[in-house]
Protein backbone atom coordinates (compact mmCIF):
# COMPACT_ATOMS: atom_id res chain seq x y z
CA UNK A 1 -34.81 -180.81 -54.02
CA UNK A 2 -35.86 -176.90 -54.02
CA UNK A 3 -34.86 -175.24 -51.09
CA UNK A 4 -35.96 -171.19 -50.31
CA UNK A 5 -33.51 -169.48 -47.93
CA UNK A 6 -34.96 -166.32 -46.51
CA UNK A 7 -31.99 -163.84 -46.22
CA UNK A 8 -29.36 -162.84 -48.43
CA UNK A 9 -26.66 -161.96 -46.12
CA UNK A 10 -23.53 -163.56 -45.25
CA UNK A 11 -25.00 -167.23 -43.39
CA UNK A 12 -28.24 -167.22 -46.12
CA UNK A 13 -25.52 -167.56 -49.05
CA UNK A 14 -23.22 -169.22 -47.50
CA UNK A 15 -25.93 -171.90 -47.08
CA UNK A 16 -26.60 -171.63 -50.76
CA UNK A 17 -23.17 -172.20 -51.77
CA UNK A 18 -23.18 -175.40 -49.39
CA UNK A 19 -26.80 -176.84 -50.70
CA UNK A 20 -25.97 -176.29 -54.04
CA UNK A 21 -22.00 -177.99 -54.04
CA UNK A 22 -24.25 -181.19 -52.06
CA UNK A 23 -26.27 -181.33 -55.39
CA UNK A 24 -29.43 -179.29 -54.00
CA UNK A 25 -31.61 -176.45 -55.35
CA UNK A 26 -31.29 -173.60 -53.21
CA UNK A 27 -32.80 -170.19 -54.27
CA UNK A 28 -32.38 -167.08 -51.65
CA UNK A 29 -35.07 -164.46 -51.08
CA UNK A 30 -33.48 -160.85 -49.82
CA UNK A 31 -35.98 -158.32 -48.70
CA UNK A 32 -33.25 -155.27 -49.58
CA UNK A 33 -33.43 -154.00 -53.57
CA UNK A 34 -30.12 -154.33 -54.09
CA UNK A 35 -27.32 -156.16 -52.01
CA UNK A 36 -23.90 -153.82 -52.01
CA UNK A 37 -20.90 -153.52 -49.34
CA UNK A 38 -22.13 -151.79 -46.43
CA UNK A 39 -20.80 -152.48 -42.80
CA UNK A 40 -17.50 -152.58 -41.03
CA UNK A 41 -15.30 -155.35 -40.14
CA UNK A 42 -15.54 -158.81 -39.36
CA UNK A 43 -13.92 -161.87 -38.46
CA UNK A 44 -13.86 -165.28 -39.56
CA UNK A 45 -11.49 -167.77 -37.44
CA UNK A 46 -9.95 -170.93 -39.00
CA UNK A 47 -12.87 -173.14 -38.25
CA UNK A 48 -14.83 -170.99 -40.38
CA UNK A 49 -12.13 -170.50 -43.03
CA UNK A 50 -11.60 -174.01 -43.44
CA UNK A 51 -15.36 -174.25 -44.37
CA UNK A 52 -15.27 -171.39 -46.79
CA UNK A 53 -11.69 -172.40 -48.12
CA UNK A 54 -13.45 -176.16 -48.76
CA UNK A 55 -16.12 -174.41 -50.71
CA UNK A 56 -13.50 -173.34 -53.15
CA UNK A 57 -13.21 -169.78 -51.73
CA UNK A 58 -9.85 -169.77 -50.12
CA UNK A 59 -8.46 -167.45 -53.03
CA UNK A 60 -11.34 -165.26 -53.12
CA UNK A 61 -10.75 -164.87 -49.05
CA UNK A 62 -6.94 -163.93 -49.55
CA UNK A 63 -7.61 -161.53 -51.88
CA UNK A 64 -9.72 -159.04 -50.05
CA UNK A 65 -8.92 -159.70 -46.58
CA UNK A 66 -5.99 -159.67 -43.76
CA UNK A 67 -4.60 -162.48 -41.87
CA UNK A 68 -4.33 -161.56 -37.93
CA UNK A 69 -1.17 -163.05 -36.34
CA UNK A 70 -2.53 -162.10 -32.61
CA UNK A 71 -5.04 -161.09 -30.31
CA UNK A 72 -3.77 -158.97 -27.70
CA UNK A 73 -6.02 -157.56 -24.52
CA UNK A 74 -4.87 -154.75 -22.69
CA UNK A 75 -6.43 -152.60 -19.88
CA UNK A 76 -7.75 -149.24 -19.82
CA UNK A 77 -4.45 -147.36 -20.01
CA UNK A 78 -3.09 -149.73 -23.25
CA UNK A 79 -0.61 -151.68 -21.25
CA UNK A 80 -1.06 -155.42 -22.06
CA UNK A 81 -2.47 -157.85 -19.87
CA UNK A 82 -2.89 -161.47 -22.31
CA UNK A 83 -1.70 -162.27 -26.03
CA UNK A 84 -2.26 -165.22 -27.49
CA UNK A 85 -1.45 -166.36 -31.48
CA UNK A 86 -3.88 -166.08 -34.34
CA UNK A 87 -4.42 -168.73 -37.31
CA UNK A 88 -1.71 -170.64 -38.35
CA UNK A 89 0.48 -168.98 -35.59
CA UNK A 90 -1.49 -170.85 -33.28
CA UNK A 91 -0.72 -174.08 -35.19
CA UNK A 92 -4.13 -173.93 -37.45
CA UNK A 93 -3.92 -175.27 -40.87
CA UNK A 94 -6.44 -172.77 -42.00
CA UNK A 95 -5.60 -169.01 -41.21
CA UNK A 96 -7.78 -166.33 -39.35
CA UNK A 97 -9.18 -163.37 -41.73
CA UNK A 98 -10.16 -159.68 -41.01
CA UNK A 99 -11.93 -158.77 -43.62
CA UNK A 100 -14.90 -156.09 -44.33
CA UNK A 101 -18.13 -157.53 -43.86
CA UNK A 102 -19.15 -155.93 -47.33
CA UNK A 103 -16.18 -157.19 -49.40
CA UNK A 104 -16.56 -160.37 -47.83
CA UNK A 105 -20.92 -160.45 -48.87
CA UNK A 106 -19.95 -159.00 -52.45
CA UNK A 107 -17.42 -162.22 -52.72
CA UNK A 108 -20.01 -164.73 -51.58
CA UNK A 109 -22.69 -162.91 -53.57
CA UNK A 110 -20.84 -163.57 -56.97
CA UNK A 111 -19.59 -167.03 -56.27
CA UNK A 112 -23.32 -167.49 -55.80
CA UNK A 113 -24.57 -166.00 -58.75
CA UNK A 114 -21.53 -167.40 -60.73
CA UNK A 115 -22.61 -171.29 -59.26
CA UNK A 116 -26.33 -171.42 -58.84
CA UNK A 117 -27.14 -168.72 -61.86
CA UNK A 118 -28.40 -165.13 -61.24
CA UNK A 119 -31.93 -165.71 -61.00
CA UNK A 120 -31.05 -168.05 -57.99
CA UNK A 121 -31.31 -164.60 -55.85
CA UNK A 122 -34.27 -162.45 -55.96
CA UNK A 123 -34.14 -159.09 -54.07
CA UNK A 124 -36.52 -156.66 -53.12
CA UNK A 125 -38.68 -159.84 -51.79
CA UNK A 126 -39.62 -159.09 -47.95
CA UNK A 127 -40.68 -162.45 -46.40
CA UNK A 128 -44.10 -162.38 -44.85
CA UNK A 129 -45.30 -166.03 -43.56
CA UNK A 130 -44.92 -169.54 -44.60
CA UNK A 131 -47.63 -172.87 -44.66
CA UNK A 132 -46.21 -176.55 -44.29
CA UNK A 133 -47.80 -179.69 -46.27
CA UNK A 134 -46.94 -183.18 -45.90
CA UNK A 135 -44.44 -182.48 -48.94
CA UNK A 136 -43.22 -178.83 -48.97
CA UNK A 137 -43.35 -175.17 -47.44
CA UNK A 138 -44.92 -172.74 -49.36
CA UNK A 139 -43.48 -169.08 -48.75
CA UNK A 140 -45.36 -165.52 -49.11
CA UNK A 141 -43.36 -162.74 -49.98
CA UNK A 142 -44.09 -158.91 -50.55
CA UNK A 143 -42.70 -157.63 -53.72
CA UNK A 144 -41.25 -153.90 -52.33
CA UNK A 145 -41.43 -152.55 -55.91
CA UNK A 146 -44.77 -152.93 -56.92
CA UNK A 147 -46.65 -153.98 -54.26
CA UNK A 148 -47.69 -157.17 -54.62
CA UNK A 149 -47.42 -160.67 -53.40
CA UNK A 150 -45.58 -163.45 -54.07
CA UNK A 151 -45.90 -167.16 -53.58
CA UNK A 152 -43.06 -169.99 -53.57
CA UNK A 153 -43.00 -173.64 -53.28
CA UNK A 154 -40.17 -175.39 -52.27
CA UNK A 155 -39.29 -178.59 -50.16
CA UNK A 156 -37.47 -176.94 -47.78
CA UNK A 157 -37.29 -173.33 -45.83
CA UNK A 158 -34.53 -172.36 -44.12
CA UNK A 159 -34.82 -169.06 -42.15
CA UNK A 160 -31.25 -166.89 -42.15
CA UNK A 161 -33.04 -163.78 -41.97
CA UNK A 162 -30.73 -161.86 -38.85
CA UNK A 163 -31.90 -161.44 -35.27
CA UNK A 164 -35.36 -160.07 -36.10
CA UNK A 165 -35.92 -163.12 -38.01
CA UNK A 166 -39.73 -163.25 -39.20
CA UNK A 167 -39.35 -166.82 -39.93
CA UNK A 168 -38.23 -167.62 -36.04
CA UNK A 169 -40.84 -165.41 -35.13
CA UNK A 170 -43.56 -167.53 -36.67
CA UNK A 171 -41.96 -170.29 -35.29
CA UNK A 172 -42.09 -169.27 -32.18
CA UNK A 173 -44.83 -166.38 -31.70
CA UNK A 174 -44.38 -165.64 -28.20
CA UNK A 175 -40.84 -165.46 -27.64
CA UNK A 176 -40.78 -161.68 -27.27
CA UNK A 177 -38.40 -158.90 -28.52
CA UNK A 178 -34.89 -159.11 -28.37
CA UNK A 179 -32.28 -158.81 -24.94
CA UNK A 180 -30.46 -155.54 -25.08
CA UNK A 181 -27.71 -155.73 -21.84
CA UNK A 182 -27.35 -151.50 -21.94
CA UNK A 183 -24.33 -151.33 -24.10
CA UNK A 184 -24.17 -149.52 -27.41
CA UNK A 185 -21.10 -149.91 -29.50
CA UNK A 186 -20.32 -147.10 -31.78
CA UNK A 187 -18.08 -148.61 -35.22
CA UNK A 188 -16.40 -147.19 -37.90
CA UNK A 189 -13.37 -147.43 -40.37
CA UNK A 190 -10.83 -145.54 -41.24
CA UNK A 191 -7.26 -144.54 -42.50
CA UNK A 192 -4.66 -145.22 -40.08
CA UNK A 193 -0.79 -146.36 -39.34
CA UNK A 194 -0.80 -149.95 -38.39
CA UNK A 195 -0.75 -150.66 -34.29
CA UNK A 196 1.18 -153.04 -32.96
CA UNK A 197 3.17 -154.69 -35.54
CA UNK A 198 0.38 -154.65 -37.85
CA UNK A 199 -1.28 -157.62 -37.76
CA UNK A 200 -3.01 -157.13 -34.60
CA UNK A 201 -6.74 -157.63 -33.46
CA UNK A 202 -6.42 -155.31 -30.35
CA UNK A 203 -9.10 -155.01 -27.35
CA UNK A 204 -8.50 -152.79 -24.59
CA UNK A 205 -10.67 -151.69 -21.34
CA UNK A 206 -12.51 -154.21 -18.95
CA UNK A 207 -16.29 -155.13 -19.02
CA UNK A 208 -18.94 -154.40 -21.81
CA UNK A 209 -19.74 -150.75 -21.69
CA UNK A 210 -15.93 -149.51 -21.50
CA UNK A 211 -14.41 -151.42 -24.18
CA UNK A 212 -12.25 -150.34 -27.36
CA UNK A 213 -11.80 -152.79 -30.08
CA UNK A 214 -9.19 -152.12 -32.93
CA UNK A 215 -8.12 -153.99 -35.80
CA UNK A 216 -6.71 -153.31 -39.74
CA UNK A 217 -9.43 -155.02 -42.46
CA UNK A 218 -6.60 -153.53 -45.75
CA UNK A 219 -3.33 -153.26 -45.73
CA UNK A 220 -1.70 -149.53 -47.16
CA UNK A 221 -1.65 -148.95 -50.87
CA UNK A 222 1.41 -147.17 -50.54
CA UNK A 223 4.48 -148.60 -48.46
CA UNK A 224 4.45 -146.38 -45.56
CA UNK A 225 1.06 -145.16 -46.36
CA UNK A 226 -2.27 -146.04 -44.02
CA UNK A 227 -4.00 -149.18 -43.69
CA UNK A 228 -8.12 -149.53 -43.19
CA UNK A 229 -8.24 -149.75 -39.79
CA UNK A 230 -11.56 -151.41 -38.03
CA UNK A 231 -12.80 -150.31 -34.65
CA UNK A 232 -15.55 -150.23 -32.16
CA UNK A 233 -16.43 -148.24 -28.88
CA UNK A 234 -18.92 -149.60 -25.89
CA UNK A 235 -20.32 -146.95 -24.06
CA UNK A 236 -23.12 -148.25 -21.62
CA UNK A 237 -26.25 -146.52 -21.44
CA UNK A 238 -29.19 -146.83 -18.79
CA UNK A 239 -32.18 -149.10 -20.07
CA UNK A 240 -35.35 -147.15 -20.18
CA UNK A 241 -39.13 -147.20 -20.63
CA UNK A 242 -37.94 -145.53 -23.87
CA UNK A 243 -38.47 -148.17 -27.05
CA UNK A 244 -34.89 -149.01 -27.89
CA UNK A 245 -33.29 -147.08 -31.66
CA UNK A 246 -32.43 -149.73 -33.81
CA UNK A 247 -32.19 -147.27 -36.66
CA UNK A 248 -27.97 -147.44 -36.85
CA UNK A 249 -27.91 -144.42 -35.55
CA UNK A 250 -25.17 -141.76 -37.17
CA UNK A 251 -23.09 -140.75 -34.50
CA UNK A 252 -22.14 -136.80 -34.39
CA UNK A 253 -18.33 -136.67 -34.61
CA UNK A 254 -18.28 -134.53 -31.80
CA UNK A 255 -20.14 -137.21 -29.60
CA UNK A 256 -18.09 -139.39 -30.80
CA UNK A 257 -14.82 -136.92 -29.55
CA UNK A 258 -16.72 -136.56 -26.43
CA UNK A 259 -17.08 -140.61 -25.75
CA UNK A 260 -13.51 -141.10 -26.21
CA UNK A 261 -11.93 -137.89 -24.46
CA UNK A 262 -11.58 -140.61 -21.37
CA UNK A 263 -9.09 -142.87 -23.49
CA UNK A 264 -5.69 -142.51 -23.47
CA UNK A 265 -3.93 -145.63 -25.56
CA UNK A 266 -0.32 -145.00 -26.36
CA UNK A 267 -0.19 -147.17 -29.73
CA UNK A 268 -3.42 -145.41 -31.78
CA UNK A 269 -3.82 -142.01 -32.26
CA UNK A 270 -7.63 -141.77 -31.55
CA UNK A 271 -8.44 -138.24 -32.28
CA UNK A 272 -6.84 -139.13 -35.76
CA UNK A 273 -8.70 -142.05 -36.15
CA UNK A 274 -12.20 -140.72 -35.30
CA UNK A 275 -11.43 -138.20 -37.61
CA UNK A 276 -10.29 -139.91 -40.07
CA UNK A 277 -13.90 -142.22 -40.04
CA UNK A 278 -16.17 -141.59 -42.85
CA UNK A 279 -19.24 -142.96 -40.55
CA UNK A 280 -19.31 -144.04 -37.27
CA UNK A 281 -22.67 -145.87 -36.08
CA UNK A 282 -24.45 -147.40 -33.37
CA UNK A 283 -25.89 -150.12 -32.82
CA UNK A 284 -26.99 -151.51 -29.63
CA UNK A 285 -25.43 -155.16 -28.64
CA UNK A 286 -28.05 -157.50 -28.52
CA UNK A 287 -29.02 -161.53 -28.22
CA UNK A 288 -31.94 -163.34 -27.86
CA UNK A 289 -32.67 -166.53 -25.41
CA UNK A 290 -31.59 -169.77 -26.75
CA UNK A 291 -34.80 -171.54 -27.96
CA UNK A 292 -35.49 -175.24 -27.12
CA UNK A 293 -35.31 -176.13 -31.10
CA UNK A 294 -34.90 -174.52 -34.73
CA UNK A 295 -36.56 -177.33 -36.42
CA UNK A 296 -40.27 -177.80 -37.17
CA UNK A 297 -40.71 -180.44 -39.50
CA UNK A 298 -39.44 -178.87 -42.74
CA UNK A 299 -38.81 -175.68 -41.50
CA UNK A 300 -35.22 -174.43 -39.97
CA UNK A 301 -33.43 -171.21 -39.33
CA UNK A 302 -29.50 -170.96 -39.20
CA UNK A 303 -27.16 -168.07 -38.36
CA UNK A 304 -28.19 -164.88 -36.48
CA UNK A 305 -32.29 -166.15 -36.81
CA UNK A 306 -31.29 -169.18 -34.99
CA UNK A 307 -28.42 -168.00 -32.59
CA UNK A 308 -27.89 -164.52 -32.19
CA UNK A 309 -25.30 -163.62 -29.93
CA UNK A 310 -23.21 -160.54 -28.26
CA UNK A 311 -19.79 -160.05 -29.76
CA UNK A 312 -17.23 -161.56 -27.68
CA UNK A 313 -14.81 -164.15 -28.87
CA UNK A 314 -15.18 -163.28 -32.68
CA UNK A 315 -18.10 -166.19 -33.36
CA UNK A 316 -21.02 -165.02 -34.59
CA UNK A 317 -20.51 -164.72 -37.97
CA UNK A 318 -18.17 -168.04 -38.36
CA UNK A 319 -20.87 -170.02 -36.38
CA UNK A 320 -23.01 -168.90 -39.18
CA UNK A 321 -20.73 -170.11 -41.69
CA UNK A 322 -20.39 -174.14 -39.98
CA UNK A 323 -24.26 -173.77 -39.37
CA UNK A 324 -24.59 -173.71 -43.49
CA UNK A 325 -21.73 -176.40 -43.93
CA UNK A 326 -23.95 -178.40 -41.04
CA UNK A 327 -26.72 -178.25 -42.76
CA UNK A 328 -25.72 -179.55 -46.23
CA UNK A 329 -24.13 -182.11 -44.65
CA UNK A 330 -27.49 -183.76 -42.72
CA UNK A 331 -29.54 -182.94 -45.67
CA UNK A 332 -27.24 -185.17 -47.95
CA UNK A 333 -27.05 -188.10 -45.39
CA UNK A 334 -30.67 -188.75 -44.64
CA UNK A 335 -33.21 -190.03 -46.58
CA UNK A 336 -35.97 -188.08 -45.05
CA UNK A 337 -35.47 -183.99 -45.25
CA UNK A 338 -37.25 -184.04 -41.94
CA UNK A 339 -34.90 -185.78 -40.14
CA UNK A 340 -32.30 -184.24 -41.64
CA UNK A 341 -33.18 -181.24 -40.35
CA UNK A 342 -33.79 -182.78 -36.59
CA UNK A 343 -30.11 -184.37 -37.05
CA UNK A 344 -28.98 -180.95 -38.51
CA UNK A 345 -30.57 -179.10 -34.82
CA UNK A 346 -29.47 -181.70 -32.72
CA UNK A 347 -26.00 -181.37 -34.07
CA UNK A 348 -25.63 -177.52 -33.79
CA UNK A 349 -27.89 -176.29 -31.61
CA UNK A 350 -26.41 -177.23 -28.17
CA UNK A 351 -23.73 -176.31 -28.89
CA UNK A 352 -24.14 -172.59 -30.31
CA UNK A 353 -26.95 -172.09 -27.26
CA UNK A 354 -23.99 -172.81 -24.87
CA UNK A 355 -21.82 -170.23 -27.02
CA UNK A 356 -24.80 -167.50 -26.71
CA UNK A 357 -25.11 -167.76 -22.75
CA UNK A 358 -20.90 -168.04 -22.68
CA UNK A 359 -21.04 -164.70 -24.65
CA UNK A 360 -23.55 -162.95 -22.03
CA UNK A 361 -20.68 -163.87 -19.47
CA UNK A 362 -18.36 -161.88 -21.54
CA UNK A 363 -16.79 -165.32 -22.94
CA UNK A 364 -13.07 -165.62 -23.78
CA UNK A 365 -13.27 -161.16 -22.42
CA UNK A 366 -13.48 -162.67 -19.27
CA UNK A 367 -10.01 -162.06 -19.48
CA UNK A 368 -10.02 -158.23 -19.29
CA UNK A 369 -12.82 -157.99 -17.08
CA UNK A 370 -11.29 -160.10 -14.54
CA UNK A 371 -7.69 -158.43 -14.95
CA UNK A 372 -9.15 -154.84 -14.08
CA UNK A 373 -10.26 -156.41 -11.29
CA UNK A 374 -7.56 -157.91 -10.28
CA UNK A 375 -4.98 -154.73 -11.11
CA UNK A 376 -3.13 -156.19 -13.85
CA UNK A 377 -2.74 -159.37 -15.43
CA UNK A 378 -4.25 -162.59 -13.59
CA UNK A 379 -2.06 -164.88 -12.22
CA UNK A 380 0.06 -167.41 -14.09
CA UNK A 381 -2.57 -170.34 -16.14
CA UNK A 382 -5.81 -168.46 -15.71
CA UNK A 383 -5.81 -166.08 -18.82
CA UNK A 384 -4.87 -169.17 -20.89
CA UNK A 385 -7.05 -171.19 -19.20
CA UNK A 386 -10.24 -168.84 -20.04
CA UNK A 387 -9.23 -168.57 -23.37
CA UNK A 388 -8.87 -172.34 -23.89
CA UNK A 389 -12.39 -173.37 -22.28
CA UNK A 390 -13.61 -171.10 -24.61
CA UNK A 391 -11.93 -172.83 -27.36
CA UNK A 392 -13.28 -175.98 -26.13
CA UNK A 393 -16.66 -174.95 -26.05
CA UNK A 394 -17.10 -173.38 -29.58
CA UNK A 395 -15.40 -176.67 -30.97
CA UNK A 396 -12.17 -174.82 -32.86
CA UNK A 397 -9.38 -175.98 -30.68
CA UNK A 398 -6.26 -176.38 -32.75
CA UNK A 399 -7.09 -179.99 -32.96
CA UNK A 400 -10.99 -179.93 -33.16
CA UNK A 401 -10.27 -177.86 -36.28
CA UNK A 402 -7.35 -179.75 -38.15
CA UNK A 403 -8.93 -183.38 -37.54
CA UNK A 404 -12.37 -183.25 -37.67
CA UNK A 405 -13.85 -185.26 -40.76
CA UNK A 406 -15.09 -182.80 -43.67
CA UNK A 407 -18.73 -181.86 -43.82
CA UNK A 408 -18.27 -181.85 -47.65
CA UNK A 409 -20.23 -184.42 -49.19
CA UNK A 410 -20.66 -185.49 -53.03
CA UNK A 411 -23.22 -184.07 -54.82
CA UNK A 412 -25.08 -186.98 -56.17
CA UNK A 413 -25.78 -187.74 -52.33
CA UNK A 414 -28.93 -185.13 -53.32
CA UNK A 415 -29.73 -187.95 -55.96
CA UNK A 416 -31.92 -189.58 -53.30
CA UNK A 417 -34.85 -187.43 -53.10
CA UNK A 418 -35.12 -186.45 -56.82
């Protein structure tokens, strides 16, 4: 069975890998000419690691990325308010990674071209609309380099083509733009000493808007030397009439001095740090609504087009990643790719929708929030008890996570539709 997945990033190849170890034909269409490693840093927690690991990528991980042993909040001044273990320090069997996003895409991209051959991913290809048939989807793409349009046929589209999806937007024409809450985050990477014993993922302030986020994504070269250290900056801004820049937006280094002039955190040198930054950017944090169903006969969308979400609790991207692993899974079990794709919705939508509104009410950050509220940290059970719901609601508690059954299945299951 052929299956087109529109977007190349880190959720549309992670669904290749998955389709293609169940036995399917997956090919991935990337609107950008050539895919390279831009961004900053991202996490993947165990639930998502255990999928990637399962995939045959736990080596791969290791190798470019750093293994978090905490998460520590702390208010506006830097003195700590909640710490809780990371990984296998929390009793996972599969550990927690920082990583940078585009070491981590340049490692999926060449398992992908290495499994499903290098024509399997076709670039420069910006998706414009798609037609359904009783047996396929047939996809129109613009070709950026010359011009001119191209068709596909396969049995299956899946849409992972970000939060301005075009494929969810066809699917569901009048949902409207996306939901900016008035916070931009500025991010960037650079040299620094490691904080905090070093293998900390470090967020200090109180609600989004006056937030700083700081983690390492590579350790020193050198002993004694710096590591690659990841951070981010809210600053809130007043919605206007204005149409929102969603250009990435290269912030000044002197507006970036100026934005953190009110921060005084005893364990980073900031001044260092923002000058030490090669970029810094903004982008503005962003979701969209959670929509009554991804699945229109054999149509789907997974990751950021299905589920976009602000960044608290660290679960966008590994969502993404048990989305793809989801998705295999159904398509391998049923008989009928439509219902697989209904099973494969019914199964993960719920649950990410909950995550998306959980996020908009700051999600596990409730914890900060709450303590500058409060004057220091809350009382005895309630941090942990925050932090656990959470947990529970995303489906990685320690035990969700060790015992659930694998969503690997054999590839001859794809046998049945051929």
């Amino acid at each position: 069975m052929r299956i087109s997945i529109v977007g190349g990033g880190i959720a549309g190849l992670t669904s290749a890998l998955s389709l293609h170890a169940a036995g399917f034909e997956p090919r991935v269409y990337e609107a950008a000419r050539t895919i390279e490693a831009v961004g900053v840093g991202i996490n993947l927690l165990p639930h998502a690691v255990r999928e990637l690991a399962e995939l045959g990528l736990a080596d791969g991980l290791d190798a470019i990325a750093l293994r978090p042993r905490r998460l520590s909040y702390h208010d506006r001044d830097g003195s700590p308010v909640w710490e809780e273990p990371l990984g296998v320090d929390a009793g996972y069997r599969w550990p927690q990674y920082s990583v940078h996003r585009g070491r981590l895409h340049l490692l999926l991209l060449a398992a992908a071209r290495e499994r499903l051959g290098p024509d399997s991913i076709r670039t420069g290809l910006r998706f414009q609309r798609f037609e359904q048939t009783a047996g396929g989807v047939r996809a129109h793409f613009l070709d950026r380099a010359s011009g001119t349009p191209v068709t596909e046929d396969s049995d299956l589209l899946v849409g992972s083509d970000g939060i301005d999806s075009a494929v969810r937007a066809q699917l569901h024409p009048q949902e409207g733009p996306s939901h900016w809450n008035g916070v931009h985050m500025w991010r960037g990477v650079a040299p620094h000493p490691h904080i905090l014993g070093g293998r900390s993922i470090v967020v200090a302030g109180g609600s989004p808007g006056d937030k700083f986020v700081a983690y390492p994504i590579e350790d020193p070269a050198t002993e004694g030397g710096d590591a690659l250290m990841n951070w981010v900056l809210e600053t809130r801004h007043i919605p206007s009439a204005a149409p929102l820049d969603r250009s990435s937006r290269l912030v000044p280094l002197s507006e970036a001095r100026a934005g953190l002039a009110g921060w005084n955190l005893p364990w980073i040198d900031l001044p260092t740090l923002i000058g030490n930054s090669s970029a810094i950017f903004e982008y503005p944090m962003l979701d969209r609504d959670p929509l009554p169903r991804w699945s229109v006969a054999r149509v789907t969308l997974l990751g950021d087009a299905a589920h976009p979400m602000f960044p608290m609790g660290m679960n966008g991207g590994s969502q993404s990643v048990v989305d793809a692993r989801v998705l295999a899974w159904c398509l391998a079990r049923e008989h009928d790719p439509v219902v697989a794709l209904r099973r494969y919705d019914q199964l993960r939508r719920p649950t990410v929708n909950a995550i998306v509104l959980s996020n908009r009410n700051l999600g596990p950050e409730q914890i900060i929030a709450r303590a500058a509220e409060h004057g220091g940290p809350l009382p005895a059970g309630q941090s942990e008890a925050i932090a656990n719901g959470y947990r529970e609601l995303t489906e990685a508690t320690v035990s969700q996570v060790n015992s659930h059954p694998s969503w690997t299945v054999a590839s001859h299951a794809a046998d049945r539709f051929r």
